[in-house]
Protein backbone atom coordinates (compact mmCIF):
# COMPACT_ATOMS: atom_id res chain seq x y z
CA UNK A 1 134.58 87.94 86.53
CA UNK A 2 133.09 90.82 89.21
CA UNK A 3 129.98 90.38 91.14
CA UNK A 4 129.33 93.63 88.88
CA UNK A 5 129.98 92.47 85.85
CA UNK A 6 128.45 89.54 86.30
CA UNK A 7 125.12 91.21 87.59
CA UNK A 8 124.95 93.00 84.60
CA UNK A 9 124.56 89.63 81.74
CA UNK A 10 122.55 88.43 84.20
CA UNK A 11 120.30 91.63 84.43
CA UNK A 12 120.48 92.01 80.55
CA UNK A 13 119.76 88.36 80.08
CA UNK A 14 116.85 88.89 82.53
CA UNK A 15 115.78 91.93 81.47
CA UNK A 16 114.79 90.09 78.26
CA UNK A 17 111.80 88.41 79.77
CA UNK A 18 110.32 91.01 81.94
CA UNK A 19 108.74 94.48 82.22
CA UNK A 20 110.97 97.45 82.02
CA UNK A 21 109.67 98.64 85.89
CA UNK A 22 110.42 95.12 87.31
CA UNK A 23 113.98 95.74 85.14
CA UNK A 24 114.62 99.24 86.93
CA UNK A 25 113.97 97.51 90.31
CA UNK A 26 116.37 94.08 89.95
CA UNK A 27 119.06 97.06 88.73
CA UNK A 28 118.21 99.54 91.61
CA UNK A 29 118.86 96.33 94.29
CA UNK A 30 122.30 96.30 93.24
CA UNK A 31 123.14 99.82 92.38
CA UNK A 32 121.97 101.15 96.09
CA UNK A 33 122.88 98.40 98.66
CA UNK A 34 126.04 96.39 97.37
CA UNK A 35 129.21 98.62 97.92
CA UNK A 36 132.31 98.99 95.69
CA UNK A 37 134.86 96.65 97.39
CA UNK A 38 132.29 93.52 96.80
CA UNK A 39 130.81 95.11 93.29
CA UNK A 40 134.44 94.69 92.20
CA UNK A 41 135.55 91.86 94.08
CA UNK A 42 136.02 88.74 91.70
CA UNK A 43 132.86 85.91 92.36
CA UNK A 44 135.29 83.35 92.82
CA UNK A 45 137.16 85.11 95.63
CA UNK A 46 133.58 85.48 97.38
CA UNK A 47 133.60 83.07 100.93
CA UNK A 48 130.28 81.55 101.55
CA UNK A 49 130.37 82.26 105.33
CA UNK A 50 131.42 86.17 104.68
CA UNK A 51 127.99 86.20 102.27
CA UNK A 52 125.50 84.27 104.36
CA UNK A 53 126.68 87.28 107.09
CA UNK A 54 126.00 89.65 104.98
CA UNK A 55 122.37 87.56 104.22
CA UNK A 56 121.22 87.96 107.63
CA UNK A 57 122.45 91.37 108.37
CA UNK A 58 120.28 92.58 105.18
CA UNK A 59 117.46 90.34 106.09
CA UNK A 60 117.98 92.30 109.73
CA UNK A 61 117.72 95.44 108.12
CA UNK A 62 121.36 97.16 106.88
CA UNK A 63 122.68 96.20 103.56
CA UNK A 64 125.99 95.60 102.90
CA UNK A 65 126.48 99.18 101.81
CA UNK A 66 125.23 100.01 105.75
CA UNK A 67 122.33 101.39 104.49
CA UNK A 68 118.90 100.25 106.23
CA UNK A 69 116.90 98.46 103.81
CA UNK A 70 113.22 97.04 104.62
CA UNK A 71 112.59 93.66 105.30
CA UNK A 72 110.81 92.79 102.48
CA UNK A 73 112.84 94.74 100.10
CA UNK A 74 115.67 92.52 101.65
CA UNK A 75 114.29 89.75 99.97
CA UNK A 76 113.82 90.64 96.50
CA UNK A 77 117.15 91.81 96.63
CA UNK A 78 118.60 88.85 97.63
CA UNK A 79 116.56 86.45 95.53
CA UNK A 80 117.93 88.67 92.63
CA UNK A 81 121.52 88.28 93.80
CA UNK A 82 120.65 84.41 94.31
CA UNK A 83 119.45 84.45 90.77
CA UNK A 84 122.78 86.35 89.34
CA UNK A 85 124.98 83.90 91.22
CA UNK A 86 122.87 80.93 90.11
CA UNK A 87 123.83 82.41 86.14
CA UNK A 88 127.39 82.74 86.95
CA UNK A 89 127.71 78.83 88.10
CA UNK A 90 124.99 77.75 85.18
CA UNK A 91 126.41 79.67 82.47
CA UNK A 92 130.19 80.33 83.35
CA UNK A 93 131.28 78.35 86.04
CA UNK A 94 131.88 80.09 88.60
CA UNK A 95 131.09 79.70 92.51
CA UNK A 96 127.82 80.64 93.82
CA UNK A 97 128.39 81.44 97.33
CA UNK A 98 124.94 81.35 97.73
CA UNK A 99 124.37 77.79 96.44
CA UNK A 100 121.73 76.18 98.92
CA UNK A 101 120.76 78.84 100.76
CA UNK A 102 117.21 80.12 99.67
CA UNK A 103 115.05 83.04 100.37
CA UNK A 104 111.00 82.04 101.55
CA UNK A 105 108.36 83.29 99.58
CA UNK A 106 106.31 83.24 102.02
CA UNK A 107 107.34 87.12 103.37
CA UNK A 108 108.54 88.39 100.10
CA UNK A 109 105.66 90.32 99.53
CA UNK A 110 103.25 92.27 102.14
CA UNK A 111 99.74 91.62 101.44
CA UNK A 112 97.82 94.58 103.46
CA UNK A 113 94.64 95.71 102.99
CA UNK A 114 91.59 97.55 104.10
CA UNK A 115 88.93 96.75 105.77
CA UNK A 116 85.26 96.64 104.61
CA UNK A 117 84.70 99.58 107.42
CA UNK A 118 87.16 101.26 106.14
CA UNK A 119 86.88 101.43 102.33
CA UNK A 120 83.55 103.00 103.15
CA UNK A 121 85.33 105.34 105.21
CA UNK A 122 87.85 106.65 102.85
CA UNK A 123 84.65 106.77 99.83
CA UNK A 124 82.66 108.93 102.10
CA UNK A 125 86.24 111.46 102.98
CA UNK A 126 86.37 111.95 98.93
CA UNK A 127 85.47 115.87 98.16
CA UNK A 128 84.12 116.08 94.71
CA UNK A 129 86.09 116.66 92.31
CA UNK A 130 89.62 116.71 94.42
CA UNK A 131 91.87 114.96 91.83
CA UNK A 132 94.33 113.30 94.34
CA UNK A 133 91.37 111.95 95.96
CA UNK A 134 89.49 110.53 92.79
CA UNK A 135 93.80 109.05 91.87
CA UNK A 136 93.51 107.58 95.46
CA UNK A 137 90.13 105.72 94.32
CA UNK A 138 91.18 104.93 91.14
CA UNK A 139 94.00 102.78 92.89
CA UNK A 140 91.26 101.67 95.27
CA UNK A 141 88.85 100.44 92.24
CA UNK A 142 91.05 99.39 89.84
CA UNK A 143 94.46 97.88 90.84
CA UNK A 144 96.47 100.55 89.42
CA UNK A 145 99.95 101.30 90.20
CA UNK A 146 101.34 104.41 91.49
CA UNK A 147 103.50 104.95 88.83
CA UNK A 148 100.76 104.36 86.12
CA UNK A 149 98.61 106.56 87.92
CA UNK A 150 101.17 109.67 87.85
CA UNK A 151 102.03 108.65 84.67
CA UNK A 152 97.98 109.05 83.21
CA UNK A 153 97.24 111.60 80.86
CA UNK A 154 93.58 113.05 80.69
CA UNK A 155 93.69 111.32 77.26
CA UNK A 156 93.94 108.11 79.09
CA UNK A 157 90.26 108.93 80.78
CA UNK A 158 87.38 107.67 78.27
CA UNK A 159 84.47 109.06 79.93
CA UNK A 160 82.32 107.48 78.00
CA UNK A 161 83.25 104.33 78.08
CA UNK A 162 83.96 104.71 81.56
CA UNK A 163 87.66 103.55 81.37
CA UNK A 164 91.22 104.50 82.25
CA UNK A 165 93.61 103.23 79.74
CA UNK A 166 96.88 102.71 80.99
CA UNK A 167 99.76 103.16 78.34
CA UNK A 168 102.72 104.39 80.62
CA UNK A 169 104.73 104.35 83.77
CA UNK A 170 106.96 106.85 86.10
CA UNK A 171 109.87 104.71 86.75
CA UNK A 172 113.37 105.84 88.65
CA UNK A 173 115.66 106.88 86.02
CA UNK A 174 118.52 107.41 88.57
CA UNK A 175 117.81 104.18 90.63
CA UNK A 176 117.58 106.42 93.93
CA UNK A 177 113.46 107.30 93.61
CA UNK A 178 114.60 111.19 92.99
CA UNK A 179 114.63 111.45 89.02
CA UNK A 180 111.43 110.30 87.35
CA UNK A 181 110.54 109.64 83.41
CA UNK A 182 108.01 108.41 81.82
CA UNK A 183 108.02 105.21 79.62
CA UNK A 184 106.37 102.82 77.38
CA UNK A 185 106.22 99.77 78.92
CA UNK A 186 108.16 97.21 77.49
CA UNK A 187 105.73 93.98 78.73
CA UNK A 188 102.79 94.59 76.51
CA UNK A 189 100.56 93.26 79.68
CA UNK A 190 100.94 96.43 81.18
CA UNK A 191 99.35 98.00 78.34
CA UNK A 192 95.85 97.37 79.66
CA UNK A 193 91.79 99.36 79.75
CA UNK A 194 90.35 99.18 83.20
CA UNK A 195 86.59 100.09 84.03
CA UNK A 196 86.07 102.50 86.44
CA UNK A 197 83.16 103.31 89.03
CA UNK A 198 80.36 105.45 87.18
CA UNK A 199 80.62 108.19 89.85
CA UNK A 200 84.19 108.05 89.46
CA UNK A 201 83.81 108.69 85.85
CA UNK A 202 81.19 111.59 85.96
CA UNK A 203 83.38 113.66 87.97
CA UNK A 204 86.07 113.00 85.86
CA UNK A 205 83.70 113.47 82.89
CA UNK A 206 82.88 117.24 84.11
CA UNK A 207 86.55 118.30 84.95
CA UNK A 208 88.27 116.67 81.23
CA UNK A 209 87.32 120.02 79.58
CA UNK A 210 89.08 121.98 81.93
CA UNK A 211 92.50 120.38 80.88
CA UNK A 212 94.47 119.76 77.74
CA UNK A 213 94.89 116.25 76.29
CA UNK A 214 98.56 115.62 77.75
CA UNK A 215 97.83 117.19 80.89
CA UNK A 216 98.54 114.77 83.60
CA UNK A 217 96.01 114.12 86.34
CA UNK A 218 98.52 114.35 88.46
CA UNK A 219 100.22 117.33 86.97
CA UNK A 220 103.50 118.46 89.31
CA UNK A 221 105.99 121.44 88.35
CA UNK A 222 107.75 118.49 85.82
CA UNK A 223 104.87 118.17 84.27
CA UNK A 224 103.98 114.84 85.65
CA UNK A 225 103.11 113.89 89.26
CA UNK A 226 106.29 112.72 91.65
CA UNK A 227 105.27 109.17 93.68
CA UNK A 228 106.61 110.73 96.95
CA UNK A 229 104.20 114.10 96.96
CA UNK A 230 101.23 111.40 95.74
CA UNK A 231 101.84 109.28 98.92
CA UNK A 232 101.78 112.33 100.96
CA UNK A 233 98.23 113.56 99.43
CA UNK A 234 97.35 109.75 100.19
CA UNK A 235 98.84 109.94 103.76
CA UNK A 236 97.09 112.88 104.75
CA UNK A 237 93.75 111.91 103.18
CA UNK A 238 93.39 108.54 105.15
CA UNK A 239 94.73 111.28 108.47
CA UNK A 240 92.06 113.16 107.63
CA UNK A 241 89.24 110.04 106.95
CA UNK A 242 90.48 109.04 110.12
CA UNK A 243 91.93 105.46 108.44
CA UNK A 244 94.90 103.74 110.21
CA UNK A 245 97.56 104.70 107.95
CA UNK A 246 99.10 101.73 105.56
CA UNK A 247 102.08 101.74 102.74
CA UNK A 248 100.04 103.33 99.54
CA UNK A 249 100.29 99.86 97.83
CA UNK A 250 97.74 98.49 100.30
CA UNK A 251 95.24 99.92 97.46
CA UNK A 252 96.33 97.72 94.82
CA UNK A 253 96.14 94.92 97.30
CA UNK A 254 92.68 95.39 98.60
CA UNK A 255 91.83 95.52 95.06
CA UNK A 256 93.08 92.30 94.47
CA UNK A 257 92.12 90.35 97.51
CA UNK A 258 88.74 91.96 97.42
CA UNK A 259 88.32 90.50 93.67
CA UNK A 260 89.74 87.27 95.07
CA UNK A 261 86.75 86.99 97.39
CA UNK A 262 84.51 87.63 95.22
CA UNK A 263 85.71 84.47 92.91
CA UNK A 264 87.01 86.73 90.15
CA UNK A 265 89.03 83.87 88.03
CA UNK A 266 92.86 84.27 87.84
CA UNK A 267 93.48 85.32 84.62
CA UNK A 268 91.03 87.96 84.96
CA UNK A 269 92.38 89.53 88.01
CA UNK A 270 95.73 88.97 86.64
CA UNK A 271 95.46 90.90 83.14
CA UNK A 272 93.45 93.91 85.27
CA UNK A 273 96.60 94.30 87.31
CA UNK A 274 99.06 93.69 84.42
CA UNK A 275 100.81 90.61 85.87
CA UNK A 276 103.34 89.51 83.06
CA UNK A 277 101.77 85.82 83.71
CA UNK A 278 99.41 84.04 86.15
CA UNK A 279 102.22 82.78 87.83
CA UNK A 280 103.06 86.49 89.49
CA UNK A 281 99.49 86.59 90.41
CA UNK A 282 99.23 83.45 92.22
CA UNK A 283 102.58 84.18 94.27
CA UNK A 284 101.78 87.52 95.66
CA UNK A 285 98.18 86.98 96.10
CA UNK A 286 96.03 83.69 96.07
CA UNK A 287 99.04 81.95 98.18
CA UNK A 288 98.06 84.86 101.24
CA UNK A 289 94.72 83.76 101.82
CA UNK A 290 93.74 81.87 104.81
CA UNK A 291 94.43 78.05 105.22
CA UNK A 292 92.62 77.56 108.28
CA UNK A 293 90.17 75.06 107.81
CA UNK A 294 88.07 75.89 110.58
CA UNK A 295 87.85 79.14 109.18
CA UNK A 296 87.01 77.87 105.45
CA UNK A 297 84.61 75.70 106.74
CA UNK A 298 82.87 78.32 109.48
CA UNK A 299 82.56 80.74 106.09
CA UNK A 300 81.96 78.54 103.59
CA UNK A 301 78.61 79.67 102.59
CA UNK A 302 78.35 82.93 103.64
């Protein structure tokens, strides 16, 4: 059996238990940094030596491939490979080459966030009624995704309720971040109505009229918004606030470490950012928090 062909029952195995983004994301690992010659290579022909090299180069920055991948990208990719191997020896037999060698948690995700300063900066840089700027808030205030927020439909804004419903997601169709679609999520989770701020919502109340039901908020020439023009609009808004420029997903996290502080409970904060369980929740966020015990104890009542 292939690396490839074993990647795939382990991705549709997998793909059984999780959301259809997460699903996209385990297949675009393999699809854009494992080359031909080792897709195709048979697992049991793999040398462990040859793929703890090719470990460390990724984890240094260039895939096998020779493309340069991030450092935390790095690792989800190669606890997914560790994961496909680990089927392959549980299921069929066959050598893991990666048997004993494990990735840390502790770096697989970047947890970074704004600053109390700063959030008031980047409320007071809004101009009424901008829509990329209200989308950027909307992250800000509610945990949203970037590809639920260019997937939202003005029919996904109840004003007066003062909600956003999120029923959809722009995923990669092409694995490469340059076609988009829009889907139904497959893990119900996702499927979630988040309260937003009322001066959020009366803005958003006075310019509904103005568009059609399907209309995207974020509406692009394809009809819906593309993630990379969204991160510019965010990149030049926080130039332009004067902000120290972060990755846009620093949003979602100062959401969620900001609800940590204030003692929101897990399951809470975990079914407002559409975790498929606790358990995701607990990795990528209540594990970063400081374990200093001078510092717990210096802030303990405060």
């Amino acid at each position: 059996m292939t690396f490839s062909q074993l990647f795939d029952k382990w991705h549709e195995e997998k793909s059984k238990s999780i959301g259809e983004v997460t699903s996209r994301l385990y297949r675009s690992y393999f699809d854009k940094y494992i080359p031909n010659d080792l897709a195709s290579r048979a697992v049991n022909d793999f040398d462990h030596d040859e793929w703890l090299e090719a470990e460390n180069e990724m984890l240094s920055g260039k895939a096998p491939n020779g493309a340069k991948v991030p450092k935390t990208t790095a690792r989800q990719a190669l606890t997914a490979y560790h994961a496909a191997f680990r089927y392959g020896r549980e299921k069929f037999g066959l050598y893991d080459p990666a048997e004993g060698e494990q990735i840390s948690s502790k770096d697989m995700y970047s947890v970074t966030v704004f600053n109390r300063r700063e959030i008031n900066t980047m409320i007071k840089a809004v101009k009424p009624y901008e829509i990329f700027h209200l989308c950027i808030m909307l992250c800000l205030f509610t945990g949203v995704e970037v590809g639920e927020i260019c997937a939202a439909q003005w029919k996904d804004i109840d004003t007066e309720n003062k909600l956003i419903k999120i029923r959809r997601v722009l995923v990669s169709e092409d694995g490469k971040n340059k076609t988009f679609i829009v889907i139904e999520p497959k893990n119900k989770k996702v499927i979630r109505d988040l309260p937003i701020p009322t001066w959020i919502a009366e803005q958003l109340e006075i310019m509904k009229p103005m568009h059609n039901d399907e209309d995207f908020l974020l509406a692009g020439p394809g009809g819906n918004a593309h993630p990379a023009n969204f991160r510019a609009r965010y990149a030049a808004f926080l130039k332009t606030a004067g902000v120290e420029k972060r990755m846009i997903t620093a949003l979602r996290h100062t959401f969620a470490m900001t609800c940590i502080k204030k003692n929101v409970d897990i399951k809470t904060l975990s079914e407002m950012l559409g975790h498929s369980s606790t358990s995701v929740t607990t990795r990528m966020y209540y594990g970063k928090q400081s374990k200093n015990k001078r510092d717990i104890i210096e802030k303990l009542y405060e």
